[in-house]
PDB file of N, CA and C in Angstrom:
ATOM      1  N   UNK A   1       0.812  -1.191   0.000  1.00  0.00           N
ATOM      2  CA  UNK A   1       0.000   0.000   0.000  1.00  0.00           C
ATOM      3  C   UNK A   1       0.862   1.265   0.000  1.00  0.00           C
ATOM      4  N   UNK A   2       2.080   1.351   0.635  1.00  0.00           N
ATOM      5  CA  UNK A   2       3.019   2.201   0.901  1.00  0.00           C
ATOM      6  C   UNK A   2       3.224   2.738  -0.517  1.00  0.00           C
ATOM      7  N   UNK A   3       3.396   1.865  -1.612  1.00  0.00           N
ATOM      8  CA  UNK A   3       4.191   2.012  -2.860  1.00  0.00           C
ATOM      9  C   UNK A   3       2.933   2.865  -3.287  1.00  0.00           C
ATOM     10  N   UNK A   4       1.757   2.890  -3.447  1.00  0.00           N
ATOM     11  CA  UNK A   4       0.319   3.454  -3.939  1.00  0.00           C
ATOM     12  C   UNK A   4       0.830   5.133  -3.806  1.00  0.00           C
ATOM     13  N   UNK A   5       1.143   5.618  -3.009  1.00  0.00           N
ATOM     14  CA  UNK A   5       1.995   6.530  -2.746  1.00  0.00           C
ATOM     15  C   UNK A   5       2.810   7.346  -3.513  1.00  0.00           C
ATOM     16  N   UNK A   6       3.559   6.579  -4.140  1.00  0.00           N
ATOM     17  CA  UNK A   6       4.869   7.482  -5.039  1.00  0.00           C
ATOM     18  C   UNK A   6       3.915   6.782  -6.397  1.00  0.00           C
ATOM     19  N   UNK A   7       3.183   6.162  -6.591  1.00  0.00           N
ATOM     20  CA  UNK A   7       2.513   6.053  -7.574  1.00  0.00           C
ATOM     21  C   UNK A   7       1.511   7.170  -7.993  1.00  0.00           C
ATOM     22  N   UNK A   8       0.531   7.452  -6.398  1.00  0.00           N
ATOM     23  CA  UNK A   8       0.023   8.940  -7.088  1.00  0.00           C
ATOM     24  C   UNK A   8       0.716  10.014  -7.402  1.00  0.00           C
ATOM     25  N   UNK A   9       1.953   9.964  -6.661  1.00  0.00           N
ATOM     26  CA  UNK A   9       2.595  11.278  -6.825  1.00  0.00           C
ATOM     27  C   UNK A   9       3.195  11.638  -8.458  1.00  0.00           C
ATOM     28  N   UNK A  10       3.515  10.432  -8.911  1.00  0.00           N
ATOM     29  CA  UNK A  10       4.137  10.352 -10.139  1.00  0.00           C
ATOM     30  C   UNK A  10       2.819  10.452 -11.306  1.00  0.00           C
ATOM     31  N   UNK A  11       1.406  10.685 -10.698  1.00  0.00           N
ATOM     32  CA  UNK A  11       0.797  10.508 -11.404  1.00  0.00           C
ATOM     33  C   UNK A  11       0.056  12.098 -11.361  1.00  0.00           C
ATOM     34  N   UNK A  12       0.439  12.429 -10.774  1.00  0.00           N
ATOM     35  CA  UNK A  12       0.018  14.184  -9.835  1.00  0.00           C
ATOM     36  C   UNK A  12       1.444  14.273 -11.164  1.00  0.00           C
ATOM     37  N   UNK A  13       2.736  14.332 -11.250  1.00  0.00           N
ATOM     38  CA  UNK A  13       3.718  14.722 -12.092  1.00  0.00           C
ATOM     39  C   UNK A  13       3.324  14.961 -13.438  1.00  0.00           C
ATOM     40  N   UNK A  14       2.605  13.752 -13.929  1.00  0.00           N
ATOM     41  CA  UNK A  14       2.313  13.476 -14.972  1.00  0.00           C
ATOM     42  C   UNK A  14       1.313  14.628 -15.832  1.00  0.00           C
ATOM     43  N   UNK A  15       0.322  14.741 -15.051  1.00  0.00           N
ATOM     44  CA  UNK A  15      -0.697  15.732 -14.904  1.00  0.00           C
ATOM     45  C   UNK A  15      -0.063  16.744 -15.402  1.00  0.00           C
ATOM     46  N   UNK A  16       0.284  17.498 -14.026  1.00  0.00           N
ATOM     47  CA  UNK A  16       1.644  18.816 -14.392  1.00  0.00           C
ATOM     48  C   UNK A  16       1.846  19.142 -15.736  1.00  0.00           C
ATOM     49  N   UNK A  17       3.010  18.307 -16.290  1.00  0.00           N
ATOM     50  CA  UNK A  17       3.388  18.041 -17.516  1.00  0.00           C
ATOM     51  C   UNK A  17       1.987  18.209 -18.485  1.00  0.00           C
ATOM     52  N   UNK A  18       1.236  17.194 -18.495  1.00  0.00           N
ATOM     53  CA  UNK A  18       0.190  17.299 -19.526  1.00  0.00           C
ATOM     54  C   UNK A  18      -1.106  18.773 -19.389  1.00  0.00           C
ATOM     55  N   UNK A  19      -1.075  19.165 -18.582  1.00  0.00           N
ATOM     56  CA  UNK A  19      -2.218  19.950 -18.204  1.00  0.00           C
ATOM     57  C   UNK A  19      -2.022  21.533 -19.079  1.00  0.00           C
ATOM     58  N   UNK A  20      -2.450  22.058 -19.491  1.00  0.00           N
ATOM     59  CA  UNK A  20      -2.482  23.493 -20.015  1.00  0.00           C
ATOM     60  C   UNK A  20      -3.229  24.722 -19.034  1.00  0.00           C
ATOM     61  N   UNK A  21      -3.881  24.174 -18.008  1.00  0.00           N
ATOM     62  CA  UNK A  21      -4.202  24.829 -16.975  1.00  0.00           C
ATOM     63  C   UNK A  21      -3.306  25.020 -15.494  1.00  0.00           C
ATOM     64  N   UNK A  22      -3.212  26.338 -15.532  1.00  0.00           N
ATOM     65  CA  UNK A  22      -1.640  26.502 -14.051  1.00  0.00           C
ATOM     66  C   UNK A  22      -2.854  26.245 -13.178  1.00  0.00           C
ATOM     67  N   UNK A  23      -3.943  26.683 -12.467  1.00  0.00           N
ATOM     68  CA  UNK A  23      -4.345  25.994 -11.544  1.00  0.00           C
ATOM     69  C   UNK A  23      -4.386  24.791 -11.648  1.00  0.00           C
ATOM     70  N   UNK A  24      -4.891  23.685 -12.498  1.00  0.00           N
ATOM     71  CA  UNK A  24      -5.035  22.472 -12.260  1.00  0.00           C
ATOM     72  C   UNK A  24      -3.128  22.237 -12.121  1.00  0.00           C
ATOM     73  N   UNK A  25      -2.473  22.571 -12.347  1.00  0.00           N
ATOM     74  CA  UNK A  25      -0.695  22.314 -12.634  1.00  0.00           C
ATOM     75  C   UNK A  25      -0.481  22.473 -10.928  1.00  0.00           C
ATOM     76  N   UNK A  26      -0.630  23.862 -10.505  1.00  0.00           N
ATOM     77  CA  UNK A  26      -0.158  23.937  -9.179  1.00  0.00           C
ATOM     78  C   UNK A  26      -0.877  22.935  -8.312  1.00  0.00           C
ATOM     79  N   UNK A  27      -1.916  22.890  -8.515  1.00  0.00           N
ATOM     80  CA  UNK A  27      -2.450  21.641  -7.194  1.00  0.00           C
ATOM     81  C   UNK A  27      -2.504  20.145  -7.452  1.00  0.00           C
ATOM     82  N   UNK A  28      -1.866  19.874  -8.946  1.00  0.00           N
ATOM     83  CA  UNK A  28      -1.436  18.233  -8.800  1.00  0.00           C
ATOM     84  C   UNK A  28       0.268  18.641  -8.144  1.00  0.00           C
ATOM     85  N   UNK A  29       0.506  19.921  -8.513  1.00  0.00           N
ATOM     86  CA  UNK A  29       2.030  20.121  -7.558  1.00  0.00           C
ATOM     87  C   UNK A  29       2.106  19.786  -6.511  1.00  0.00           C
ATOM     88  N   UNK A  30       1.275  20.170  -5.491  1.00  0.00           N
ATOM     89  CA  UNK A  30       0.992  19.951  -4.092  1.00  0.00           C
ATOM     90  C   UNK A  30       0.244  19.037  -3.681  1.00  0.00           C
ATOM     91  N   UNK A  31      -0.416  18.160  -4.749  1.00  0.00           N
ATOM     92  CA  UNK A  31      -0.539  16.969  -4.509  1.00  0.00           C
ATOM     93  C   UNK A  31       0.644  16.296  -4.519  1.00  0.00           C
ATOM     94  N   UNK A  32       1.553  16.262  -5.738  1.00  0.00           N
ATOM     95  CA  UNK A  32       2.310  15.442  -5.594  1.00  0.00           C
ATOM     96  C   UNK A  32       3.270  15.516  -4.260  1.00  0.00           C
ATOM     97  N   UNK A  33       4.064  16.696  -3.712  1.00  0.00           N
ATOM     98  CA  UNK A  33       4.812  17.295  -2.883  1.00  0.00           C
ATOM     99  C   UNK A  33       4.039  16.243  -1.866  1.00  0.00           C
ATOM    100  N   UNK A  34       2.319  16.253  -1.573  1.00  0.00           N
ATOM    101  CA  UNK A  34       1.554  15.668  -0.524  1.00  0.00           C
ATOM    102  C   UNK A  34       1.900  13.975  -0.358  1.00  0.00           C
ATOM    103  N   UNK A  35       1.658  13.295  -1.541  1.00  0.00           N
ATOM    104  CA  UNK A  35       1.849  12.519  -1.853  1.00  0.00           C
ATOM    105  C   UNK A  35       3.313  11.674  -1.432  1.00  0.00           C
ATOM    106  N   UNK A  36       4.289  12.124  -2.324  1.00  0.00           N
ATOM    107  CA  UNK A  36       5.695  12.015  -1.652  1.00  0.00           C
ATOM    108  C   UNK A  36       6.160  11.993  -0.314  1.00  0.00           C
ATOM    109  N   UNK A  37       5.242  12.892   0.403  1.00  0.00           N
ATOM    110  CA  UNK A  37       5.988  12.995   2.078  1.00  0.00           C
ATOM    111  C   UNK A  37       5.234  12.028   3.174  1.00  0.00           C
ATOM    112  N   UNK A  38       3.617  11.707   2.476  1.00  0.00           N
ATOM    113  CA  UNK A  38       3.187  10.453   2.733  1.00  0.00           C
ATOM    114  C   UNK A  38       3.895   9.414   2.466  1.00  0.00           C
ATOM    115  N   UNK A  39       4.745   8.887   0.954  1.00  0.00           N
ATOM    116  CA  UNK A  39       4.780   7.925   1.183  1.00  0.00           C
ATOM    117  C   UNK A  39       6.266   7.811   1.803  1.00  0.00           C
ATOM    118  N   UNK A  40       6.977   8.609   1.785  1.00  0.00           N
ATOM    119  CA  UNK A  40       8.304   8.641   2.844  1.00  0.00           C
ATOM    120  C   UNK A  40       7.938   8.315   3.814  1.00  0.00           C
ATOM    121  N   UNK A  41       7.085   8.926   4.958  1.00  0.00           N
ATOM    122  CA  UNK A  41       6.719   8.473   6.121  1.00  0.00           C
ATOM    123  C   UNK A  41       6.100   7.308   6.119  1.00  0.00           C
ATOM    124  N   UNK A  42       5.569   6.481   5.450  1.00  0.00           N
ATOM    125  CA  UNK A  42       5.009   5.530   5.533  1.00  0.00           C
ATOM    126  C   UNK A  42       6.023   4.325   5.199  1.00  0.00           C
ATOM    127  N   UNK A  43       6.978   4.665   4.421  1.00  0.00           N
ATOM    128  CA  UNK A  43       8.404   4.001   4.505  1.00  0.00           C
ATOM    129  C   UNK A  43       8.873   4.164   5.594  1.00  0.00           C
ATOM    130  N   UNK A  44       8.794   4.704   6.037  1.00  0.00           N
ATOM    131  CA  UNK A  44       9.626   4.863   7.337  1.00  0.00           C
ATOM    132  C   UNK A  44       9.457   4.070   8.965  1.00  0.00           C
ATOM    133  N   UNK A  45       7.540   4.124   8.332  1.00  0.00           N
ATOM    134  CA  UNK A  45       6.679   3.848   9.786  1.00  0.00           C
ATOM    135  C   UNK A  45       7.197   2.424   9.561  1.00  0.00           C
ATOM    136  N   UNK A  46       7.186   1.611   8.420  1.00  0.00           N
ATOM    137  CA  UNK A  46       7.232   0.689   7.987  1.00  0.00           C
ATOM    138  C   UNK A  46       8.292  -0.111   8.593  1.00  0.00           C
ATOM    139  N   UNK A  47       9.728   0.112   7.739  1.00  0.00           N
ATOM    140  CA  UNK A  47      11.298  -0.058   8.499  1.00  0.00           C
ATOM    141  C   UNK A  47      11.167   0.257  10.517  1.00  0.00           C
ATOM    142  N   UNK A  48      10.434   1.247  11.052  1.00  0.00           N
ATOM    143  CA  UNK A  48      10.673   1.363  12.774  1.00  0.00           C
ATOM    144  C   UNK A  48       9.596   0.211  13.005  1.00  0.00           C
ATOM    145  N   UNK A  49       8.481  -0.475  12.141  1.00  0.00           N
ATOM    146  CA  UNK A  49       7.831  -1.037  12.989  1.00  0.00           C
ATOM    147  C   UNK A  49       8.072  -2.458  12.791  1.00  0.00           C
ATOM    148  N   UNK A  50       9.556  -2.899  11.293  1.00  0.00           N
ATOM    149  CA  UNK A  50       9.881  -3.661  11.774  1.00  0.00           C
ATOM    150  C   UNK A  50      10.921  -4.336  12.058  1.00  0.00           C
ATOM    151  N   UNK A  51      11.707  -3.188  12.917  1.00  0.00           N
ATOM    152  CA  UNK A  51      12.624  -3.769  13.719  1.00  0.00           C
ATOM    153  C   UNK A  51      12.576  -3.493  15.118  1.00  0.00           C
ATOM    154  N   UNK A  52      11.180  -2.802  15.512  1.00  0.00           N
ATOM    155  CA  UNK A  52      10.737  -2.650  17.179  1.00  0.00           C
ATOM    156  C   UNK A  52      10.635  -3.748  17.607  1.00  0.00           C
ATOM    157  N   UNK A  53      10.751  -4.154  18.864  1.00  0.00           N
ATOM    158  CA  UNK A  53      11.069  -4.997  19.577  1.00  0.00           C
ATOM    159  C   UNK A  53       9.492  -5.569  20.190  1.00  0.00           C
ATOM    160  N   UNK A  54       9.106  -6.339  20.274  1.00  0.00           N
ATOM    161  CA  UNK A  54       7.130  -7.441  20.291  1.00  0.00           C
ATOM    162  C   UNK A  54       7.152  -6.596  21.362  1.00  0.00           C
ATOM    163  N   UNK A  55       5.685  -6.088  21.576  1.00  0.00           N
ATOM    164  CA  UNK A  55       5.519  -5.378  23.146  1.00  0.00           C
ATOM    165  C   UNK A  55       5.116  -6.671  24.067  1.00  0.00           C
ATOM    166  N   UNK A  56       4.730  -7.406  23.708  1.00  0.00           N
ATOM    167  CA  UNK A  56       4.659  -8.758  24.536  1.00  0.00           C
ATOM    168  C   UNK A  56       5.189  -9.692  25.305  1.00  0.00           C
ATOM    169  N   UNK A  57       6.995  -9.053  25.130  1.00  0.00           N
ATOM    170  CA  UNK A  57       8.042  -9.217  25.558  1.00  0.00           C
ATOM    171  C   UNK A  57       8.434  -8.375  26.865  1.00  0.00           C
ATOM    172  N   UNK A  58       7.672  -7.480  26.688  1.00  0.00           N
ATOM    173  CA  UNK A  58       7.783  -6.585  28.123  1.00  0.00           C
ATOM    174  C   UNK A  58       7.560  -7.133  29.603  1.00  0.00           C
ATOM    175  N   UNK A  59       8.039  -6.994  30.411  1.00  0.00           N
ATOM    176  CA  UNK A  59       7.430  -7.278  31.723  1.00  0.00           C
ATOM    177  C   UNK A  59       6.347  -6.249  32.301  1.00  0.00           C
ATOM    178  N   UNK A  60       5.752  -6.887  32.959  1.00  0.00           N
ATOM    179  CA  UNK A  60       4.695  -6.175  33.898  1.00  0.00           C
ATOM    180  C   UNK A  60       4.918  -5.753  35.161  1.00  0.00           C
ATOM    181  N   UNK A  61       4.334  -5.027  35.762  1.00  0.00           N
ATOM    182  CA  UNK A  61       4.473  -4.298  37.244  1.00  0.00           C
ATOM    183  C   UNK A  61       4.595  -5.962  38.038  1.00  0.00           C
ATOM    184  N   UNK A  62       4.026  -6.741  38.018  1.00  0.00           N
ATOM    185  CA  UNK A  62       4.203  -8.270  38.801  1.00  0.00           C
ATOM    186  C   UNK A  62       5.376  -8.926  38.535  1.00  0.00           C
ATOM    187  N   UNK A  63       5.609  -9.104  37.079  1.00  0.00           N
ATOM    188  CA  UNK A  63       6.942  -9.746  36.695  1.00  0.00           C
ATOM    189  C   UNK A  63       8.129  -8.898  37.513  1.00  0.00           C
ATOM    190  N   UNK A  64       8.355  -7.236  37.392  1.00  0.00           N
ATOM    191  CA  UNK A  64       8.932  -6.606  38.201  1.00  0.00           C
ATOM    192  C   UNK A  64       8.922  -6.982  38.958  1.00  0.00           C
ATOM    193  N   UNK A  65       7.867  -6.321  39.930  1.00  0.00           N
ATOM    194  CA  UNK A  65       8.059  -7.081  41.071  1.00  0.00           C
ATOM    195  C   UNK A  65       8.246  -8.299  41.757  1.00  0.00           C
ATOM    196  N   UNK A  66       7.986  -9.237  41.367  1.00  0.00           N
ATOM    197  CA  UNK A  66       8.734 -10.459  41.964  1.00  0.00           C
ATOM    198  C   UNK A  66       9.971 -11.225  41.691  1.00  0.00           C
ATOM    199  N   UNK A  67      10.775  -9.837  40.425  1.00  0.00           N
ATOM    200  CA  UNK A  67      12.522 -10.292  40.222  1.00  0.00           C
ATOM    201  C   UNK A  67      13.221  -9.402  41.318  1.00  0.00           C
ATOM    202  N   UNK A  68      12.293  -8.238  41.148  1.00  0.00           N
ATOM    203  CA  UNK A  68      13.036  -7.594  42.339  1.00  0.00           C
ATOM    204  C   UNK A  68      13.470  -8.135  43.608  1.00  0.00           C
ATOM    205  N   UNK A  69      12.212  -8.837  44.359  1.00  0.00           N
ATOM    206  CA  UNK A  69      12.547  -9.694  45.669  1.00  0.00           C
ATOM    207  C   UNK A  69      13.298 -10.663  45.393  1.00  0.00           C
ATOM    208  N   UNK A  70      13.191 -11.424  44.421  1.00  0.00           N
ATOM    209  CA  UNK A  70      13.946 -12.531  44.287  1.00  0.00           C
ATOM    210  C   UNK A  70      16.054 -12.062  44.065  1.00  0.00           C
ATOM    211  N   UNK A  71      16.026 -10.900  43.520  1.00  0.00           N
ATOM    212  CA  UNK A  71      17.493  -9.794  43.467  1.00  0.00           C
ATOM    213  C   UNK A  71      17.837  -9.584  44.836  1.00  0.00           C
ATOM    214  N   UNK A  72      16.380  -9.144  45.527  1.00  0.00           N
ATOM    215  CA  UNK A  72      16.954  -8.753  47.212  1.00  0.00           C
ATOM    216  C   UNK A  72      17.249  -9.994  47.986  1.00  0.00           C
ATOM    217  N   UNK A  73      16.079 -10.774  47.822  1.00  0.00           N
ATOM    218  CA  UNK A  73      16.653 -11.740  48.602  1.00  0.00           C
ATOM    219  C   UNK A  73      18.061 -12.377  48.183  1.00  0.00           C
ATOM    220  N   UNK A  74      18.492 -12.941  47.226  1.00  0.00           N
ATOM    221  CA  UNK A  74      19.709 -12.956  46.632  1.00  0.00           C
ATOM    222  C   UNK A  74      21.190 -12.003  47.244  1.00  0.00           C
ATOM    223  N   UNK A  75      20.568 -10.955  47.004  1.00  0.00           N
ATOM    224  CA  UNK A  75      21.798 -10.160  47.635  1.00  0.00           C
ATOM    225  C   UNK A  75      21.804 -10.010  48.948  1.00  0.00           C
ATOM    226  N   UNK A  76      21.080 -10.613  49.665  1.00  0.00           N
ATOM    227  CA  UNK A  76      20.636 -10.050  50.984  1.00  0.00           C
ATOM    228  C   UNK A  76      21.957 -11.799  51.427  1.00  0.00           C
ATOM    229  N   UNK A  77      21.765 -12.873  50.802  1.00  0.00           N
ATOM    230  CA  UNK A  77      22.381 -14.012  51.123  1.00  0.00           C
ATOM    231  C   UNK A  77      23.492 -14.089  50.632  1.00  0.00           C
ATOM    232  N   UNK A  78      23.886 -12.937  49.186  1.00  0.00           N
ATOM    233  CA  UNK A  78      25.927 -13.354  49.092  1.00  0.00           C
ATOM    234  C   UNK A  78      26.166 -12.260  50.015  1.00  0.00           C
ATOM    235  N   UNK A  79      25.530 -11.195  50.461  1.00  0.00           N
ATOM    236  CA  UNK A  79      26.162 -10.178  51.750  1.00  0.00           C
ATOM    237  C   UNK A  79      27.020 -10.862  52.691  1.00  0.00           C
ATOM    238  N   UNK A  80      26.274 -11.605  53.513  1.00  0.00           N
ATOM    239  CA  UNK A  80      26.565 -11.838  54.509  1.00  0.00           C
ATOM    240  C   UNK A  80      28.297 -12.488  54.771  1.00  0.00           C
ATOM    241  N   UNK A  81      28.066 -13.462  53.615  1.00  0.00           N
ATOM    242  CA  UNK A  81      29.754 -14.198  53.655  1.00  0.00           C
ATOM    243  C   UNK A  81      30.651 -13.167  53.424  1.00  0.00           C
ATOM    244  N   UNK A  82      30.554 -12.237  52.163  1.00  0.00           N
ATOM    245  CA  UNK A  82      31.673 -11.399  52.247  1.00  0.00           C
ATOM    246  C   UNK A  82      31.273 -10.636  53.490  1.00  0.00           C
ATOM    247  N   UNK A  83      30.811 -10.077  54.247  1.00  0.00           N
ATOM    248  CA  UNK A  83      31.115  -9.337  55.413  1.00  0.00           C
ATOM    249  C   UNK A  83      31.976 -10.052  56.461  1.00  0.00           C
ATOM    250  N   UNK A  84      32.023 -10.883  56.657  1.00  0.00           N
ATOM    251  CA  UNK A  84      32.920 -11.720  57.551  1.00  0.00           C
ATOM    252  C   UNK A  84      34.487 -11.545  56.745  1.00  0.00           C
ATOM    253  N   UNK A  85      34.530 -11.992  55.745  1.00  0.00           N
ATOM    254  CA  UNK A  85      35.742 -12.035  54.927  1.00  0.00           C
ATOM    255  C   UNK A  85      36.289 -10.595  54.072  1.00  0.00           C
ATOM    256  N   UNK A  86      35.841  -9.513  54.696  1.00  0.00           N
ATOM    257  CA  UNK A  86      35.936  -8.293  53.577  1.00  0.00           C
ATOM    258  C   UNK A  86      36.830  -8.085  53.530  1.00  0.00           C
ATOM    259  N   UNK A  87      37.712  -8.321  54.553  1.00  0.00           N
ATOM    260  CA  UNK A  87      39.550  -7.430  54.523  1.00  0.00           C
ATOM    261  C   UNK A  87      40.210  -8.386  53.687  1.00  0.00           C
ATOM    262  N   UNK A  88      39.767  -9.772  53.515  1.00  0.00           N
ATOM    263  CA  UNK A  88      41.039  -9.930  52.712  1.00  0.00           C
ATOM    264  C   UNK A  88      40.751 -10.016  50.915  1.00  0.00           C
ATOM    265  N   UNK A  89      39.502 -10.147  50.420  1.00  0.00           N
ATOM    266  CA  UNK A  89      39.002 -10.020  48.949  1.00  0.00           C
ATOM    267  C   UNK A  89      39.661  -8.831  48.430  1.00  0.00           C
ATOM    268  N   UNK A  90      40.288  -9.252  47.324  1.00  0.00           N
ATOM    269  CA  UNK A  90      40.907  -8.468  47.026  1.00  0.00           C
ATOM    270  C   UNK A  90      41.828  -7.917  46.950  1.00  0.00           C
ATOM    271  N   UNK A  91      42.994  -8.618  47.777  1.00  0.00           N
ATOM    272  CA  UNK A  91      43.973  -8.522  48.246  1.00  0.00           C
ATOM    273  C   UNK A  91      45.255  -9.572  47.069  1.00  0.00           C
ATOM    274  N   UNK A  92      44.875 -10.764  46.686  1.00  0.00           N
ATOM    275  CA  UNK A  92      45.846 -11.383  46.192  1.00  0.00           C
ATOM    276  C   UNK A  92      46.574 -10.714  44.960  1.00  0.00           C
ATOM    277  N   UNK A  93      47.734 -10.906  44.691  1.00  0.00           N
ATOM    278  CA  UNK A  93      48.112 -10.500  43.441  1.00  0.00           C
ATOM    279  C   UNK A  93      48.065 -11.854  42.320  1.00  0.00           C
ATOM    280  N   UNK A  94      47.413 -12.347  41.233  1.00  0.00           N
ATOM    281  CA  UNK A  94      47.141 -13.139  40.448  1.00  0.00           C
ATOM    282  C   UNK A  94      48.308 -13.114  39.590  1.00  0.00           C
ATOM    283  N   UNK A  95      48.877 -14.359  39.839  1.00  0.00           N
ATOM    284  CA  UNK A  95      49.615 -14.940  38.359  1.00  0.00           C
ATOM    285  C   UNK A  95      51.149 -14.657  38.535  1.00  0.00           C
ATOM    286  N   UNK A  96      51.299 -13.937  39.425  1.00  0.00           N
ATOM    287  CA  UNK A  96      53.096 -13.340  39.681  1.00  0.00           C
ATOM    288  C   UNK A  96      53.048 -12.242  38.476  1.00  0.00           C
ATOM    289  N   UNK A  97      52.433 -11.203  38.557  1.00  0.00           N
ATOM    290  CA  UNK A  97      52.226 -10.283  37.517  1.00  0.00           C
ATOM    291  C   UNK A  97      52.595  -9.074  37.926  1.00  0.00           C
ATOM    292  N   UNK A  98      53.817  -8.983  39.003  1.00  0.00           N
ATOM    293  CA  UNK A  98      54.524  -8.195  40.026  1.00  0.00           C
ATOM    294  C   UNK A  98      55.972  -8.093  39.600  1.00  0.00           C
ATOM    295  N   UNK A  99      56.240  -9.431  39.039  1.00  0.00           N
ATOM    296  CA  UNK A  99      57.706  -9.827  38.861  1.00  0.00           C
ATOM    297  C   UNK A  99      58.599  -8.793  37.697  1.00  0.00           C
ATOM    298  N   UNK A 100      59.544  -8.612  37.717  1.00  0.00           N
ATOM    299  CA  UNK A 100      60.213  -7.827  37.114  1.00  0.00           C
ATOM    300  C   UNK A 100      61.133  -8.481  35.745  1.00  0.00           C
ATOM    301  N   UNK A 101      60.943  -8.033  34.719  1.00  0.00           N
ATOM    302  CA  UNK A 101      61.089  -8.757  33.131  1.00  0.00           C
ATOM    303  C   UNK A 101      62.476  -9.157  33.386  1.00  0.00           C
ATOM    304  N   UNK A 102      63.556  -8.529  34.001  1.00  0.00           N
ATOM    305  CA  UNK A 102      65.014  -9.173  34.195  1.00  0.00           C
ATOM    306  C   UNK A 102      64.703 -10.884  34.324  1.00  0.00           C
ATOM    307  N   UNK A 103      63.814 -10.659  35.364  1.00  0.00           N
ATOM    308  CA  UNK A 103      63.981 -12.446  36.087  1.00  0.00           C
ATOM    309  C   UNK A 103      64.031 -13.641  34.802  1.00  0.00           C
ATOM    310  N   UNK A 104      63.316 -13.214  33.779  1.00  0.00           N
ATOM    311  CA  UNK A 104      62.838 -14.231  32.615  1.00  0.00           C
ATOM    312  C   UNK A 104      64.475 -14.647  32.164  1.00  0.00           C
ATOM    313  N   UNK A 105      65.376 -13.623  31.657  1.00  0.00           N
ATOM    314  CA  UNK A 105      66.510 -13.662  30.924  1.00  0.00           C
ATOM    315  C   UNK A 105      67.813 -13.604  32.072  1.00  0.00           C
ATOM    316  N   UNK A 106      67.529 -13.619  33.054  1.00  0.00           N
ATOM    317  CA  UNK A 106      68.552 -14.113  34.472  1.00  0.00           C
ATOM    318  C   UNK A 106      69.054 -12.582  35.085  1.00  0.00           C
ATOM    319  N   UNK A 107      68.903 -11.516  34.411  1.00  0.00           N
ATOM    320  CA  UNK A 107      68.964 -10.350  34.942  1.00  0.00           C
ATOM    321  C   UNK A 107      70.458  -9.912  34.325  1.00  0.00           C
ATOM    322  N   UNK A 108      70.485 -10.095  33.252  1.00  0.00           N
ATOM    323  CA  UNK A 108      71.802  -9.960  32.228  1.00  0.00           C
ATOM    324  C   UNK A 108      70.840  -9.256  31.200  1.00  0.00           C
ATOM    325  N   UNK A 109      71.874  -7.458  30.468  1.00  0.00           N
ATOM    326  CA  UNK A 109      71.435  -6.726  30.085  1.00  0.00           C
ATOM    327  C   UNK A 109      71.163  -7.581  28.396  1.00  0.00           C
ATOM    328  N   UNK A 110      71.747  -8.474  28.270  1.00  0.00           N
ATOM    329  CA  UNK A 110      71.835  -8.990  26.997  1.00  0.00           C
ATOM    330  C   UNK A 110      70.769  -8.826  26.221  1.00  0.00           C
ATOM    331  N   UNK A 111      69.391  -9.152  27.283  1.00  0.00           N
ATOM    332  CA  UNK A 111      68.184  -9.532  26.530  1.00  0.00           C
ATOM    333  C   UNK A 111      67.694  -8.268  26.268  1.00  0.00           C
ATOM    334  N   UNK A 112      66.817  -8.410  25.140  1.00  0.00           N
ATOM    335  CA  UNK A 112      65.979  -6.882  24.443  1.00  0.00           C
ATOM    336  C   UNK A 112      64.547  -6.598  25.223  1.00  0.00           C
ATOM    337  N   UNK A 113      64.947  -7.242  26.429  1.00  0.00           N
ATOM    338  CA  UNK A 113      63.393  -6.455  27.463  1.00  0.00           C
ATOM    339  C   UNK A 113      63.822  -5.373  27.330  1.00  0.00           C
ATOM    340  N   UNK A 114      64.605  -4.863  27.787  1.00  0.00           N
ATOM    341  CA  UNK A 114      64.715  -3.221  27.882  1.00  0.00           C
ATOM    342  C   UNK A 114      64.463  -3.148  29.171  1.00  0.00           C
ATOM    343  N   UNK A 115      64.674  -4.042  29.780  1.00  0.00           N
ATOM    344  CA  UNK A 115      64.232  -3.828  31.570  1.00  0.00           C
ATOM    345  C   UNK A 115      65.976  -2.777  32.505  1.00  0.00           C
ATOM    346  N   UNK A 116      66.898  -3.281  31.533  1.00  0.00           N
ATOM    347  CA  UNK A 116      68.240  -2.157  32.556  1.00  0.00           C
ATOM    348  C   UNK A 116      68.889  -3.017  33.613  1.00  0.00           C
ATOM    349  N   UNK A 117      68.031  -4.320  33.545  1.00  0.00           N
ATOM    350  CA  UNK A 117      68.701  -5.312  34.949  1.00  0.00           C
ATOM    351  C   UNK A 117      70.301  -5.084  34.529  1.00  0.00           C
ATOM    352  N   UNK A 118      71.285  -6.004  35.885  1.00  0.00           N
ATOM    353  CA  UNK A 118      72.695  -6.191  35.290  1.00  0.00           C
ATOM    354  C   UNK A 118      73.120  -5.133  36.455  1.00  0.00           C
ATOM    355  N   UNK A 119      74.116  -4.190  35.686  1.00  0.00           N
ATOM    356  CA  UNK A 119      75.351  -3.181  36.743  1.00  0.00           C
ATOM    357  C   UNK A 119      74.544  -1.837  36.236  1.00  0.00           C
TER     358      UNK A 119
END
């Protein structure tokens, strides 16, 4: 139906062209101009409505609400362990990722770390 659109408009053009009367000329003009910006928008409505997302997919004030409690209660039960243990999370250094690039090549400037180990 969208296409019906640039079909009148081209047919409002046509007119134009054939007509020997400027009133009948100017208002298939503004038909057509009318025509055209209909069917742009209707291209358009077309492409947003279909890549919008199903409204059926939405949650409801209930679905909300009962992920919410189920989030609180949840967080309300990993709380507790880290509070006992808080000072030390967080603390390890992972992997020896401290160590200094000399150590790999024995700490002889030879190697191209660019680390400066040696004298």
């Amino acid at each position: 139906m969208r296409w019906l659109w640039f079909v009148g408009s081209l047919v409002c053009f046509a007119v134009v062209f054939k007509t020997p009367s400027m009133g009948l000329a100017v208002l298939c003009l503004i038909g057509a101009l009318a025509f055209l910006l209909i069917g742009v928008v209707a291209l358009a409505s077309a492409r947003i409505d279909a890549r919008s997302r199903d409204v059926t997919t939405l949650l409801g004030p209930d679905e909300l609400r009962r992920m919410r409690e189920a989030a609180q209660r949840r967080g309300s039960a990993d709380v507790a362990p880290l509070a006992v243990g808080g000072a030390v999370v967080g603390t390890h250094v992972a992997g020896g990722m401290d160590r200094d690039l000399d150590s790999v090549d024995g700490g002889s400037d030879a190697g191209s770390d660019g680390g400066g180990g040696g004298d």
